[in-house]
Protein backbone atom coordinates (compact mmCIF):
# COMPACT_ATOMS: atom_id res chain seq x y z
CA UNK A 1 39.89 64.67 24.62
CA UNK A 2 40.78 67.78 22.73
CA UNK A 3 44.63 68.26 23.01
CA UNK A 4 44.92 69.65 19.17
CA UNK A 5 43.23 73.24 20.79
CA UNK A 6 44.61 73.33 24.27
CA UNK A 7 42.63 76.76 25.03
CA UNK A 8 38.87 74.69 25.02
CA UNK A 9 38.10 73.70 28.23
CA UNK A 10 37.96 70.04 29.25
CA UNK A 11 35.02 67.94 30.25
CA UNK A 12 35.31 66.48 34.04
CA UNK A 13 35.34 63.03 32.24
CA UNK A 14 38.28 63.92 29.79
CA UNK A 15 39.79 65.72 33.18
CA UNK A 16 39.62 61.82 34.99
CA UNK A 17 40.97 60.26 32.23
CA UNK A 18 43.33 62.35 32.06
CA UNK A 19 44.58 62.13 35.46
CA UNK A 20 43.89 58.50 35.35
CA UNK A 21 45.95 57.79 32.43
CA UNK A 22 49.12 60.10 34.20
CA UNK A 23 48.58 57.82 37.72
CA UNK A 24 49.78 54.88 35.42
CA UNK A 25 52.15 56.19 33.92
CA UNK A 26 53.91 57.87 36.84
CA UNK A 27 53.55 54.26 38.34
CA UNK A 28 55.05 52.41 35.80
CA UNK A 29 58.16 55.23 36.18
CA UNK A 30 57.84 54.67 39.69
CA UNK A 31 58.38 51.02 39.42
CA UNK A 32 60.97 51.45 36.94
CA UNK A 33 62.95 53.81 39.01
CA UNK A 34 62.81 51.53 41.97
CA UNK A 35 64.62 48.56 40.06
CA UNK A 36 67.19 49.93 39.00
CA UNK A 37 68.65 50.24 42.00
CA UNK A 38 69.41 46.18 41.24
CA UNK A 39 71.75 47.64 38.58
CA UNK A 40 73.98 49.67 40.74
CA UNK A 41 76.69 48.93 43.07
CA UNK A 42 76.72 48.64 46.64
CA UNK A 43 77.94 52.12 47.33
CA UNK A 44 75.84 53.96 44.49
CA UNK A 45 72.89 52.56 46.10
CA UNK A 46 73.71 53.60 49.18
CA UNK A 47 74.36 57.11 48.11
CA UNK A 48 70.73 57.31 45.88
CA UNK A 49 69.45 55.95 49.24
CA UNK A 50 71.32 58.61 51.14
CA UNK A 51 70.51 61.73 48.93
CA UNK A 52 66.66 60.48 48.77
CA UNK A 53 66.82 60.16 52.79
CA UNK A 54 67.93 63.67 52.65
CA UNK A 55 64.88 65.43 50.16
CA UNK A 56 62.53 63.40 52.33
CA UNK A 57 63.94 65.90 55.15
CA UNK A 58 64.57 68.91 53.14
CA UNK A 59 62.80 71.56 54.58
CA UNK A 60 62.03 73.21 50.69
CA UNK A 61 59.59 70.52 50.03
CA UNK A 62 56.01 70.03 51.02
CA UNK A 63 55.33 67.40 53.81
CA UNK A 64 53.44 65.30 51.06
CA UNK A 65 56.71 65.48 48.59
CA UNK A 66 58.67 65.15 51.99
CA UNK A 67 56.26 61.67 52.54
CA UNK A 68 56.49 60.59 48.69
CA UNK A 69 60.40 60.90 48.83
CA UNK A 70 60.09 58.74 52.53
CA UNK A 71 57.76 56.04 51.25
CA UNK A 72 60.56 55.81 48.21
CA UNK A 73 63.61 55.27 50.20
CA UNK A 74 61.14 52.47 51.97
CA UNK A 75 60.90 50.96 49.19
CA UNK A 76 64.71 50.98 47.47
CA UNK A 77 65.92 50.04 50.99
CA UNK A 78 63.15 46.56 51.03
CA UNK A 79 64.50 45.95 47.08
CA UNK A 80 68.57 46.36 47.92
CA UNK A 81 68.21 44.41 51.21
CA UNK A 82 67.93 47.09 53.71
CA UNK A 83 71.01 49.79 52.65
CA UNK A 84 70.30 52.61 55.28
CA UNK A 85 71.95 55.85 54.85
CA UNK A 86 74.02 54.79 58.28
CA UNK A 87 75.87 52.58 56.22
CA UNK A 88 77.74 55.12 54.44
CA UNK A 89 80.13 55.80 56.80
């Protein structure tokens, strides 16, 4: 892959890897994100919780970044033992 002359074009295959290589690595930060939620109180991960409940329904967003910010509150409520956003109050 050429990245010392960013103006060349790409090849499709360079393009995959590419994209390939950013997939893992926005997993890994996915996954890394998601735990620490283990290293915050009870009331700080209730308010990430919270505040990511509320960009999966902001209105600004796309429904796919709207679905991605969804299918992470899933997943920080399963690793902190179900905190909903209800429990806040």
């Amino acid at each position: 892959m050429n990245t010392e002359k960013p103006e060349e074009a790409m090849t499709f295959g360079e393009l995959l890897t590419l994209i390939g290589e950013q997939q893992r690595r926005l997993t890994v930060l996915e996954n890394a994100f998601s735990s620490l939620i283990f290293c915050l109180d009870d009331r700080a991960s209730q308010l990430l919780v919270h505040n990511l409940s509320l960009e999966a329904q902001n209105q600004n967003h796309d429904e796919q970044l709207q679905q991605h910010f969804a299918r992470l509150v899933e997943t920080l409520q399963k690793r902190n033992g179900g905190t909903t956003p209800e429990t806040l109050a």
